[in-house]
PDB file of N, CA and C in Angstrom:
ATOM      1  N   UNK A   1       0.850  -1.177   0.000  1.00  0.00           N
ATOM      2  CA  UNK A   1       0.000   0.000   0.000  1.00  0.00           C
ATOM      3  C   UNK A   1       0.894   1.239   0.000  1.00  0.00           C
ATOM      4  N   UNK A   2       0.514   2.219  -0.931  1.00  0.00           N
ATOM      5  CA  UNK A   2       1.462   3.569  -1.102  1.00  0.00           C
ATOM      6  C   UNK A   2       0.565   4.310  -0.408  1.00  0.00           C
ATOM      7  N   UNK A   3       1.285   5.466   0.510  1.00  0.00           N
ATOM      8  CA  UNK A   3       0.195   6.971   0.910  1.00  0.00           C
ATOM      9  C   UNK A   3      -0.015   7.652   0.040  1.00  0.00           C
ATOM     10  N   UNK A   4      -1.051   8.352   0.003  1.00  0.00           N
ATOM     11  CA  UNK A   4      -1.737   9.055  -1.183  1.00  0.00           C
ATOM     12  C   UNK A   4      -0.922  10.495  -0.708  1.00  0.00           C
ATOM     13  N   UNK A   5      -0.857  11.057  -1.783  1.00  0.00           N
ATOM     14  CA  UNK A   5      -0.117  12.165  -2.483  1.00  0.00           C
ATOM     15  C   UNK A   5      -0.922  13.282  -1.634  1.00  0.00           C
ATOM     16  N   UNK A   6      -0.116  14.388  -1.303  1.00  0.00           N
ATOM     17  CA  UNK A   6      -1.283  15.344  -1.328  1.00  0.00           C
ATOM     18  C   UNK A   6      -2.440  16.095  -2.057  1.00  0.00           C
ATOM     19  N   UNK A   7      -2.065  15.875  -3.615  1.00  0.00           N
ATOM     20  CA  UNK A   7      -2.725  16.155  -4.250  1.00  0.00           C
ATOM     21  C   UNK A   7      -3.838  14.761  -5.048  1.00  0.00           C
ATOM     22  N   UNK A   8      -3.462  14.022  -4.085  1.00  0.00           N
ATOM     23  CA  UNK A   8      -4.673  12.845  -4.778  1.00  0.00           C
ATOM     24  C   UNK A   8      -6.133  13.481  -4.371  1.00  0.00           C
ATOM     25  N   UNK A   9      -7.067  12.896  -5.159  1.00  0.00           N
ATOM     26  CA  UNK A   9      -8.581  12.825  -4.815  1.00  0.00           C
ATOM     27  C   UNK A   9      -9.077  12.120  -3.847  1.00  0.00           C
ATOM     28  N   UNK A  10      -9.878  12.755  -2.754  1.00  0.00           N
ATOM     29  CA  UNK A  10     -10.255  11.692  -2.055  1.00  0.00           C
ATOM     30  C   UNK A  10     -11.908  12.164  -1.591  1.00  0.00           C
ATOM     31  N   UNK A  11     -12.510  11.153  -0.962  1.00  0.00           N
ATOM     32  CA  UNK A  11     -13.492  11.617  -0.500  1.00  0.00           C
ATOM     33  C   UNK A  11     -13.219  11.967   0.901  1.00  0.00           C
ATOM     34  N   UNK A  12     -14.440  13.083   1.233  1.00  0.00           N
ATOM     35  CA  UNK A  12     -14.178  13.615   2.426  1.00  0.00           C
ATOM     36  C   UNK A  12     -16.102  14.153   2.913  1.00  0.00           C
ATOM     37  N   UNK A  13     -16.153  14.301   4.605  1.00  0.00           N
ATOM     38  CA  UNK A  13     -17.092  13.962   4.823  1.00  0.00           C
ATOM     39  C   UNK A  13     -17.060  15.312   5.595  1.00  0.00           C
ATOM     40  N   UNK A  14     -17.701  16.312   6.327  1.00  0.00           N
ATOM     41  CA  UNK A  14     -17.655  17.614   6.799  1.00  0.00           C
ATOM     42  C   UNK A  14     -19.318  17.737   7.246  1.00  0.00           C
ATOM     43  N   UNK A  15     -18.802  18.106   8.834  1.00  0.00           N
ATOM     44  CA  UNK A  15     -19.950  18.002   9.246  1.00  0.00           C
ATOM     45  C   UNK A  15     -20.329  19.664   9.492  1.00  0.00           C
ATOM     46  N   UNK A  16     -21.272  20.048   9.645  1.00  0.00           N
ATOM     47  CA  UNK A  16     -21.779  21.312  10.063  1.00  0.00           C
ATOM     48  C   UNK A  16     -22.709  21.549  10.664  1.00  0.00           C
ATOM     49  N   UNK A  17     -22.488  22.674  11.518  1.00  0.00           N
ATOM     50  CA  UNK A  17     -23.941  23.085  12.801  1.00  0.00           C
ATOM     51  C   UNK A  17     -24.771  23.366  11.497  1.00  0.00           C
ATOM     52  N   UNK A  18     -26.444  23.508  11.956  1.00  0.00           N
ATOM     53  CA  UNK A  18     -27.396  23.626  11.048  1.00  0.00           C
ATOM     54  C   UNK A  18     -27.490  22.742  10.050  1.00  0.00           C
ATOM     55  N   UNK A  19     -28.862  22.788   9.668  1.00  0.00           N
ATOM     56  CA  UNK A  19     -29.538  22.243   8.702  1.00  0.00           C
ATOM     57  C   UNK A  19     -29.214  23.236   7.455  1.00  0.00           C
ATOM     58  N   UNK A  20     -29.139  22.418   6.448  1.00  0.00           N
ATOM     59  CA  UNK A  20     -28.714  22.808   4.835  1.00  0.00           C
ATOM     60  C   UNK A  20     -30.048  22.261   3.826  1.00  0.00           C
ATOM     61  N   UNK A  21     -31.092  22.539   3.494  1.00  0.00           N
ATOM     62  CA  UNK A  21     -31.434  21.767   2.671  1.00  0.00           C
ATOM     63  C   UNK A  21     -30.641  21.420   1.186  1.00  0.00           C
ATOM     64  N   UNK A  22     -31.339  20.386   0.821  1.00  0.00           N
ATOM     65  CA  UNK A  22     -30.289  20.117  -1.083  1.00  0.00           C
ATOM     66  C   UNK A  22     -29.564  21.194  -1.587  1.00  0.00           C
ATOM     67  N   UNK A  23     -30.971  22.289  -2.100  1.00  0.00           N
ATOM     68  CA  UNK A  23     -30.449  23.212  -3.169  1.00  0.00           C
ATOM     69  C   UNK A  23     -28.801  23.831  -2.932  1.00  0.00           C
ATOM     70  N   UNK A  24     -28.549  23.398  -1.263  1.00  0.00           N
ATOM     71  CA  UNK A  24     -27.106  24.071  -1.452  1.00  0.00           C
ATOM     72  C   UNK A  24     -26.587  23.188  -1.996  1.00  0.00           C
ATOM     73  N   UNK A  25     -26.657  21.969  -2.332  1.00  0.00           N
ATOM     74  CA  UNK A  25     -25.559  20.886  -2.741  1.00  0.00           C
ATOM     75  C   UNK A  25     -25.012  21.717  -4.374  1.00  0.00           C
ATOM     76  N   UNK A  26     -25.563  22.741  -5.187  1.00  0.00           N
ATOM     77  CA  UNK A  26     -24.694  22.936  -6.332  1.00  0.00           C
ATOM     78  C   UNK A  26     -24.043  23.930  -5.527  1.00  0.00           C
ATOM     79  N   UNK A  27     -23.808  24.801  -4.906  1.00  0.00           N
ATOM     80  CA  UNK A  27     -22.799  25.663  -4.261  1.00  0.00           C
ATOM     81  C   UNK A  27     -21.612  24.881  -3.904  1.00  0.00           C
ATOM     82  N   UNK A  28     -21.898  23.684  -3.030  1.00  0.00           N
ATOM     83  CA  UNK A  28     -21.100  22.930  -2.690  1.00  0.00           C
ATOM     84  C   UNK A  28     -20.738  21.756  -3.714  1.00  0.00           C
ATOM     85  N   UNK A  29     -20.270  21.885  -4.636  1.00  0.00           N
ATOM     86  CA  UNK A  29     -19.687  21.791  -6.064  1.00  0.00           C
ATOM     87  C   UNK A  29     -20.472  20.008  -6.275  1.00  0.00           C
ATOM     88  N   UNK A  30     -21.687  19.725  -5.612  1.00  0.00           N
ATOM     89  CA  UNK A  30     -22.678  19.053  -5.959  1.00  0.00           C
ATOM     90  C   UNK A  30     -22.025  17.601  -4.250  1.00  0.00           C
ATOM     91  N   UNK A  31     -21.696  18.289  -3.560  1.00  0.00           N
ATOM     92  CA  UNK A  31     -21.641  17.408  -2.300  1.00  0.00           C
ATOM     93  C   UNK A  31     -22.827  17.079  -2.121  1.00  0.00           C
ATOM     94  N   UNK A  32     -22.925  15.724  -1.926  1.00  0.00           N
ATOM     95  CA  UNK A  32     -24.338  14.875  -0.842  1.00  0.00           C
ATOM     96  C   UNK A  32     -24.483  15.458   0.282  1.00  0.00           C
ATOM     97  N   UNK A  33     -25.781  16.445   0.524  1.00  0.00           N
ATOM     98  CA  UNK A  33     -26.326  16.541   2.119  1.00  0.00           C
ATOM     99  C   UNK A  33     -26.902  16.155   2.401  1.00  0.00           C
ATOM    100  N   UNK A  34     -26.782  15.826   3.943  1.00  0.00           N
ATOM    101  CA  UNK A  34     -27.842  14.928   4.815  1.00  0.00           C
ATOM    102  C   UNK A  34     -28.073  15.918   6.437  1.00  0.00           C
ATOM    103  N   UNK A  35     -29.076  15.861   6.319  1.00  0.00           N
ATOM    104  CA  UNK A  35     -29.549  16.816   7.899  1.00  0.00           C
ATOM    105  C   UNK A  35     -29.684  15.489   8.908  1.00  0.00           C
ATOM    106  N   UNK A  36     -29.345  15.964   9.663  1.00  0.00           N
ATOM    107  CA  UNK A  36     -29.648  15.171  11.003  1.00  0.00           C
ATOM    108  C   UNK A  36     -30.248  14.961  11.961  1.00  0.00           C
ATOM    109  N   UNK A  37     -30.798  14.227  13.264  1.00  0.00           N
ATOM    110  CA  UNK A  37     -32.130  15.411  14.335  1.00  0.00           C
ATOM    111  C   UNK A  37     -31.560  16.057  15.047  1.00  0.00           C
ATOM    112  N   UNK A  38     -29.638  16.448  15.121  1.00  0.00           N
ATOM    113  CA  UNK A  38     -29.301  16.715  16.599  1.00  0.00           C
ATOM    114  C   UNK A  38     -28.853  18.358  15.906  1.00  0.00           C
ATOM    115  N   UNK A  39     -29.356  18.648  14.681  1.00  0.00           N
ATOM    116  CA  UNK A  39     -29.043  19.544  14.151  1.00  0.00           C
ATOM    117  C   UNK A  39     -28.291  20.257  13.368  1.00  0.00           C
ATOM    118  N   UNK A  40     -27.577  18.637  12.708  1.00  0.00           N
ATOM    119  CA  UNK A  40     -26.168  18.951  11.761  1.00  0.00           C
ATOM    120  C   UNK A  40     -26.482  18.724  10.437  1.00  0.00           C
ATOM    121  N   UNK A  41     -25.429  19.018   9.655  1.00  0.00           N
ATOM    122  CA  UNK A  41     -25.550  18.517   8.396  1.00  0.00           C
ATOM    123  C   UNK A  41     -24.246  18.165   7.767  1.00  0.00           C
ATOM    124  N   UNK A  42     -23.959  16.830   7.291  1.00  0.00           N
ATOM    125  CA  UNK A  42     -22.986  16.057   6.991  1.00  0.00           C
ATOM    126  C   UNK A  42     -23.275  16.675   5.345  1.00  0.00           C
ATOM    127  N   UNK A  43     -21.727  16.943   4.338  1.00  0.00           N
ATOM    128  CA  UNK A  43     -21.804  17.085   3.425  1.00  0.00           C
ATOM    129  C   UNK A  43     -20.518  15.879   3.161  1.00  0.00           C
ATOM    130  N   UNK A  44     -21.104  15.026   1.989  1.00  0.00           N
ATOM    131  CA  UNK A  44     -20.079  13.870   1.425  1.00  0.00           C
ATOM    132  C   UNK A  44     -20.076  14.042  -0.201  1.00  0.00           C
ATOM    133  N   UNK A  45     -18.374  14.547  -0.218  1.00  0.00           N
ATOM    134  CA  UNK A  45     -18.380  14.103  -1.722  1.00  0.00           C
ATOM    135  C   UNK A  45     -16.992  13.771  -2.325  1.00  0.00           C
ATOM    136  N   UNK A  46     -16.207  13.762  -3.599  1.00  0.00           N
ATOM    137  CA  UNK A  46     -14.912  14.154  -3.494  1.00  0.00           C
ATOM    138  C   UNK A  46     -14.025  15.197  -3.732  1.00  0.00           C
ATOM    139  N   UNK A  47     -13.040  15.308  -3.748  1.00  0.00           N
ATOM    140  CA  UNK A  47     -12.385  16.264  -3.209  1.00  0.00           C
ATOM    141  C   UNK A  47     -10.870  16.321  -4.221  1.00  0.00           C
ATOM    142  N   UNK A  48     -10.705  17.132  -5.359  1.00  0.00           N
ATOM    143  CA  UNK A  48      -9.867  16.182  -6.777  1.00  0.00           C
ATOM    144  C   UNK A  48      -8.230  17.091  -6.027  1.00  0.00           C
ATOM    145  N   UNK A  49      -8.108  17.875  -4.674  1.00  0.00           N
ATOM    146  CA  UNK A  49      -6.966  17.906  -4.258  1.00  0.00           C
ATOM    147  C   UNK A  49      -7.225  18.880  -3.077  1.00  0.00           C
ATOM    148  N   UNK A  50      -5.305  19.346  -2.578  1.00  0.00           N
ATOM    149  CA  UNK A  50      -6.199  20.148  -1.571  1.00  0.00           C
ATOM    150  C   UNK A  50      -6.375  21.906  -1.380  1.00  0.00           C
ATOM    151  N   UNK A  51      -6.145  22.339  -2.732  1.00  0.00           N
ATOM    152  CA  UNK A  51      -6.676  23.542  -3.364  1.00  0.00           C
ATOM    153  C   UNK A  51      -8.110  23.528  -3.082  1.00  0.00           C
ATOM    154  N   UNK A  52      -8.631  22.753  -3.788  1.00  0.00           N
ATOM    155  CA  UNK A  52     -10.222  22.089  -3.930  1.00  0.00           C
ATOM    156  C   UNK A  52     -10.554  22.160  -2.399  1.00  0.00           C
ATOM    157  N   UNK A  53     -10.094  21.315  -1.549  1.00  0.00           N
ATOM    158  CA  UNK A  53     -10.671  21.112   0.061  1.00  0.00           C
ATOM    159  C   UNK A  53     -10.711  22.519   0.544  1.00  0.00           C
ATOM    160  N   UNK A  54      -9.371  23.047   0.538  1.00  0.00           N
ATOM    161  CA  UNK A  54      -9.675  24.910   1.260  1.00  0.00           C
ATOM    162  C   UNK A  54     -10.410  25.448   0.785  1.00  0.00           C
ATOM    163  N   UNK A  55     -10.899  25.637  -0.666  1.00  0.00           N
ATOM    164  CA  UNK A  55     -11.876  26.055  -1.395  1.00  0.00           C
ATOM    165  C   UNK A  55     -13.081  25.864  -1.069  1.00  0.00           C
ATOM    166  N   UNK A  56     -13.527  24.281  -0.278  1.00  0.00           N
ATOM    167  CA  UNK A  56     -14.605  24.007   0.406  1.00  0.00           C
ATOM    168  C   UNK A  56     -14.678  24.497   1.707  1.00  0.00           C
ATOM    169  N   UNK A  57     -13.420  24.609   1.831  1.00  0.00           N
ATOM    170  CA  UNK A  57     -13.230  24.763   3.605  1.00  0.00           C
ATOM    171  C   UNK A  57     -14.195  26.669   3.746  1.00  0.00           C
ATOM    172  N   UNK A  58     -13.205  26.914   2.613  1.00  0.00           N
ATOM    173  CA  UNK A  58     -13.923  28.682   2.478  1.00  0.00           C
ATOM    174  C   UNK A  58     -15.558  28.692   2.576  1.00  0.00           C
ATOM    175  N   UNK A  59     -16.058  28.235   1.591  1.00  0.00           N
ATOM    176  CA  UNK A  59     -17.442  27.951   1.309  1.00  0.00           C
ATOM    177  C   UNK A  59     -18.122  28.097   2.466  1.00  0.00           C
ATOM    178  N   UNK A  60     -17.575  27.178   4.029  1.00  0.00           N
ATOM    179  CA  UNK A  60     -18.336  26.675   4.969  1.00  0.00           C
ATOM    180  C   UNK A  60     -17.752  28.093   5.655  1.00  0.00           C
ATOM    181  N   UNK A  61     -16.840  28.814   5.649  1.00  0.00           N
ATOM    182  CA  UNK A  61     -16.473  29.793   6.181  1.00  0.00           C
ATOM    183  C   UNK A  61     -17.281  31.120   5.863  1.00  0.00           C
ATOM    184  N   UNK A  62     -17.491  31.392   4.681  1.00  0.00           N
ATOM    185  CA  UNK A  62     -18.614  32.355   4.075  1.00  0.00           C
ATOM    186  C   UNK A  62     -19.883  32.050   4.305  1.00  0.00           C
ATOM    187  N   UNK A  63     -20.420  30.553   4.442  1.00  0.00           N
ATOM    188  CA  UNK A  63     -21.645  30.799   5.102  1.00  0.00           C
ATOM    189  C   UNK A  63     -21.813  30.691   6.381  1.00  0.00           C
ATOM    190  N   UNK A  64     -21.042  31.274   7.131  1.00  0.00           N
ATOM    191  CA  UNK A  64     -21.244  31.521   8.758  1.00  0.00           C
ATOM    192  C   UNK A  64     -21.358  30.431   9.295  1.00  0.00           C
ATOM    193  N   UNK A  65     -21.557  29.179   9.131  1.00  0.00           N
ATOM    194  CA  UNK A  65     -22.108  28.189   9.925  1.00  0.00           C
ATOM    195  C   UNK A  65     -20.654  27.707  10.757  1.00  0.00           C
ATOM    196  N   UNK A  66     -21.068  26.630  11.412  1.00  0.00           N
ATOM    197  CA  UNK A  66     -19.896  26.423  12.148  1.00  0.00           C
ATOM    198  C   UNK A  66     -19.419  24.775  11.389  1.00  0.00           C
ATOM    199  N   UNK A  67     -18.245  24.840  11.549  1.00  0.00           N
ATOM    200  CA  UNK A  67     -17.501  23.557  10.834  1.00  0.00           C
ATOM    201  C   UNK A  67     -17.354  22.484  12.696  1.00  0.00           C
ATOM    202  N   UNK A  68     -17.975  21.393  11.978  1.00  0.00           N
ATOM    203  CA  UNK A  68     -18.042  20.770  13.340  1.00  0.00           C
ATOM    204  C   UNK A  68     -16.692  19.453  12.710  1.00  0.00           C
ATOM    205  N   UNK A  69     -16.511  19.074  12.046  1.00  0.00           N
ATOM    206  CA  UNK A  69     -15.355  18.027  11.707  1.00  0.00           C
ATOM    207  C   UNK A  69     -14.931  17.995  10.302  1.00  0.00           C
ATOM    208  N   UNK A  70     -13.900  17.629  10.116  1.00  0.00           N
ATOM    209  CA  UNK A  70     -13.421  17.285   8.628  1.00  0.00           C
ATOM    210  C   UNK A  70     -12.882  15.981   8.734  1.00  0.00           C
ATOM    211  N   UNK A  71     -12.990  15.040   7.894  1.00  0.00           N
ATOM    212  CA  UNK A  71     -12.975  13.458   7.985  1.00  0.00           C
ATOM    213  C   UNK A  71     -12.726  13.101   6.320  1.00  0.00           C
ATOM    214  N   UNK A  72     -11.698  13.086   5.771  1.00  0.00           N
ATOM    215  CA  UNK A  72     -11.149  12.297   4.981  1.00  0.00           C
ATOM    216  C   UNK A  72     -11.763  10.266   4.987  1.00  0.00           C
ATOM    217  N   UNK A  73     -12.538   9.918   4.370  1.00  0.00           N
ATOM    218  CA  UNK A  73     -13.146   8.534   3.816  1.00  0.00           C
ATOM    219  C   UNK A  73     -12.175   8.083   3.031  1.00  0.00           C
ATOM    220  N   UNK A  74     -12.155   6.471   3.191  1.00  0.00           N
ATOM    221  CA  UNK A  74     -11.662   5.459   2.221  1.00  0.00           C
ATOM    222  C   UNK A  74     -12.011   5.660   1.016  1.00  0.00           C
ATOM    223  N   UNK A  75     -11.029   5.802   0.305  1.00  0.00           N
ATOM    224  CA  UNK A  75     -11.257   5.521  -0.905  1.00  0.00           C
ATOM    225  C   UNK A  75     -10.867   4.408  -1.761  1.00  0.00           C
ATOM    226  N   UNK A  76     -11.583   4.198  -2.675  1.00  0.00           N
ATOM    227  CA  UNK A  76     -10.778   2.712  -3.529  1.00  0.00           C
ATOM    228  C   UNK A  76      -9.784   2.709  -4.345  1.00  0.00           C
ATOM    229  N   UNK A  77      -8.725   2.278  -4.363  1.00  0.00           N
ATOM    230  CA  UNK A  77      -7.032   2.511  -4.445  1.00  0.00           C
ATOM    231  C   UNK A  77      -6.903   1.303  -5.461  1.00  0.00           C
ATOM    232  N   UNK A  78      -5.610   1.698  -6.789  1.00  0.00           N
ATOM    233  CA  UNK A  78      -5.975   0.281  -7.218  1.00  0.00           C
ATOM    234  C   UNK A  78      -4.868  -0.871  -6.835  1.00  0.00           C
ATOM    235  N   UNK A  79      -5.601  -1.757  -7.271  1.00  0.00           N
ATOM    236  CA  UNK A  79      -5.051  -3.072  -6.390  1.00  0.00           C
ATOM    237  C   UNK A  79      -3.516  -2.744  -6.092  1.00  0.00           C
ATOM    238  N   UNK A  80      -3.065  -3.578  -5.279  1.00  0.00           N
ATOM    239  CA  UNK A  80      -1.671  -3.528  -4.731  1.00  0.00           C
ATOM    240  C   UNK A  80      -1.014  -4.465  -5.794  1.00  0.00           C
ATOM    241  N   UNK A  81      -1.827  -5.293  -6.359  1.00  0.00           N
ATOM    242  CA  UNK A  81      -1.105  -6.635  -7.462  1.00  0.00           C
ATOM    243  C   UNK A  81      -0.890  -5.555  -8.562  1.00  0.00           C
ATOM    244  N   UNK A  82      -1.157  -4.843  -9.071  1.00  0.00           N
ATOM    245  CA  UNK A  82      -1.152  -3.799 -10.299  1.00  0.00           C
ATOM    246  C   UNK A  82       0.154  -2.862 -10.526  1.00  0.00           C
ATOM    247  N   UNK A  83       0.349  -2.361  -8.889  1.00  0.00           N
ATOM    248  CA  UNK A  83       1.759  -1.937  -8.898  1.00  0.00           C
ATOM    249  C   UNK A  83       2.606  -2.365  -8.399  1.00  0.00           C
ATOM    250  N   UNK A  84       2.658  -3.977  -8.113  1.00  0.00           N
ATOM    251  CA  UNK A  84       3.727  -4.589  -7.837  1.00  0.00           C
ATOM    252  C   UNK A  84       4.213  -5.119  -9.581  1.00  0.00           C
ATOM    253  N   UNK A  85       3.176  -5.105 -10.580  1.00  0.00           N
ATOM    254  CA  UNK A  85       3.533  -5.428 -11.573  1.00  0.00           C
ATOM    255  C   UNK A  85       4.088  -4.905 -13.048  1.00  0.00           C
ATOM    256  N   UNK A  86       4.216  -3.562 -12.190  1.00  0.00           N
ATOM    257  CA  UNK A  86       5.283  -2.745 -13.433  1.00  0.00           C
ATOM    258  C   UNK A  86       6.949  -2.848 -12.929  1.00  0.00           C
TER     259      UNK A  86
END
Protein backbone atom coordinates (compact mmCIF):
# COMPACT_ATOMS: atom_id res chain seq x y z
CA UNK A 1 0.00 0.00 0.00
CA UNK A 2 1.46 3.57 -1.10
CA UNK A 3 0.19 6.97 0.91
CA UNK A 4 -1.74 9.05 -1.18
CA UNK A 5 -0.12 12.16 -2.48
CA UNK A 6 -1.28 15.34 -1.33
CA UNK A 7 -2.73 16.16 -4.25
CA UNK A 8 -4.67 12.85 -4.78
CA UNK A 9 -8.58 12.83 -4.81
CA UNK A 10 -10.25 11.69 -2.05
CA UNK A 11 -13.49 11.62 -0.50
CA UNK A 12 -14.18 13.62 2.43
CA UNK A 13 -17.09 13.96 4.82
CA UNK A 14 -17.66 17.61 6.80
CA UNK A 15 -19.95 18.00 9.25
CA UNK A 16 -21.78 21.31 10.06
CA UNK A 17 -23.94 23.09 12.80
CA UNK A 18 -27.40 23.63 11.05
CA UNK A 19 -29.54 22.24 8.70
CA UNK A 20 -28.71 22.81 4.84
CA UNK A 21 -31.43 21.77 2.67
CA UNK A 22 -30.29 20.12 -1.08
CA UNK A 23 -30.45 23.21 -3.17
CA UNK A 24 -27.11 24.07 -1.45
CA UNK A 25 -25.56 20.89 -2.74
CA UNK A 26 -24.69 22.94 -6.33
CA UNK A 27 -22.80 25.66 -4.26
CA UNK A 28 -21.10 22.93 -2.69
CA UNK A 29 -19.69 21.79 -6.06
CA UNK A 30 -22.68 19.05 -5.96
CA UNK A 31 -21.64 17.41 -2.30
CA UNK A 32 -24.34 14.87 -0.84
CA UNK A 33 -26.33 16.54 2.12
CA UNK A 34 -27.84 14.93 4.81
CA UNK A 35 -29.55 16.82 7.90
CA UNK A 36 -29.65 15.17 11.00
CA UNK A 37 -32.13 15.41 14.34
CA UNK A 38 -29.30 16.71 16.60
CA UNK A 39 -29.04 19.54 14.15
CA UNK A 40 -26.17 18.95 11.76
CA UNK A 41 -25.55 18.52 8.40
CA UNK A 42 -22.99 16.06 6.99
CA UNK A 43 -21.80 17.08 3.43
CA UNK A 44 -20.08 13.87 1.43
CA UNK A 45 -18.38 14.10 -1.72
CA UNK A 46 -14.91 14.15 -3.49
CA UNK A 47 -12.38 16.26 -3.21
CA UNK A 48 -9.87 16.18 -6.78
CA UNK A 49 -6.97 17.91 -4.26
CA UNK A 50 -6.20 20.15 -1.57
CA UNK A 51 -6.68 23.54 -3.36
CA UNK A 52 -10.22 22.09 -3.93
CA UNK A 53 -10.67 21.11 0.06
CA UNK A 54 -9.67 24.91 1.26
CA UNK A 55 -11.88 26.05 -1.40
CA UNK A 56 -14.60 24.01 0.41
CA UNK A 57 -13.23 24.76 3.60
CA UNK A 58 -13.92 28.68 2.48
CA UNK A 59 -17.44 27.95 1.31
CA UNK A 60 -18.34 26.67 4.97
CA UNK A 61 -16.47 29.79 6.18
CA UNK A 62 -18.61 32.35 4.08
CA UNK A 63 -21.65 30.80 5.10
CA UNK A 64 -21.24 31.52 8.76
CA UNK A 65 -22.11 28.19 9.92
CA UNK A 66 -19.90 26.42 12.15
CA UNK A 67 -17.50 23.56 10.83
CA UNK A 68 -18.04 20.77 13.34
CA UNK A 69 -15.35 18.03 11.71
CA UNK A 70 -13.42 17.29 8.63
CA UNK A 71 -12.97 13.46 7.98
CA UNK A 72 -11.15 12.30 4.98
CA UNK A 73 -13.15 8.53 3.82
CA UNK A 74 -11.66 5.46 2.22
CA UNK A 75 -11.26 5.52 -0.91
CA UNK A 76 -10.78 2.71 -3.53
CA UNK A 77 -7.03 2.51 -4.45
CA UNK A 78 -5.97 0.28 -7.22
CA UNK A 79 -5.05 -3.07 -6.39
CA UNK A 80 -1.67 -3.53 -4.73
CA UNK A 81 -1.10 -6.64 -7.46
CA UNK A 82 -1.15 -3.80 -10.30
CA UNK A 83 1.76 -1.94 -8.90
CA UNK A 84 3.73 -4.59 -7.84
CA UNK A 85 3.53 -5.43 -11.57
CA UNK A 86 5.28 -2.74 -13.43
Amino acid sequence: MTARGPDAATSYELRIGGHLDQRWSTWFDGFTLTRHDDGTTTLHGVVRDQSELHGLLNRVRDLGTTLISVTPLATPTHDDTDADSR
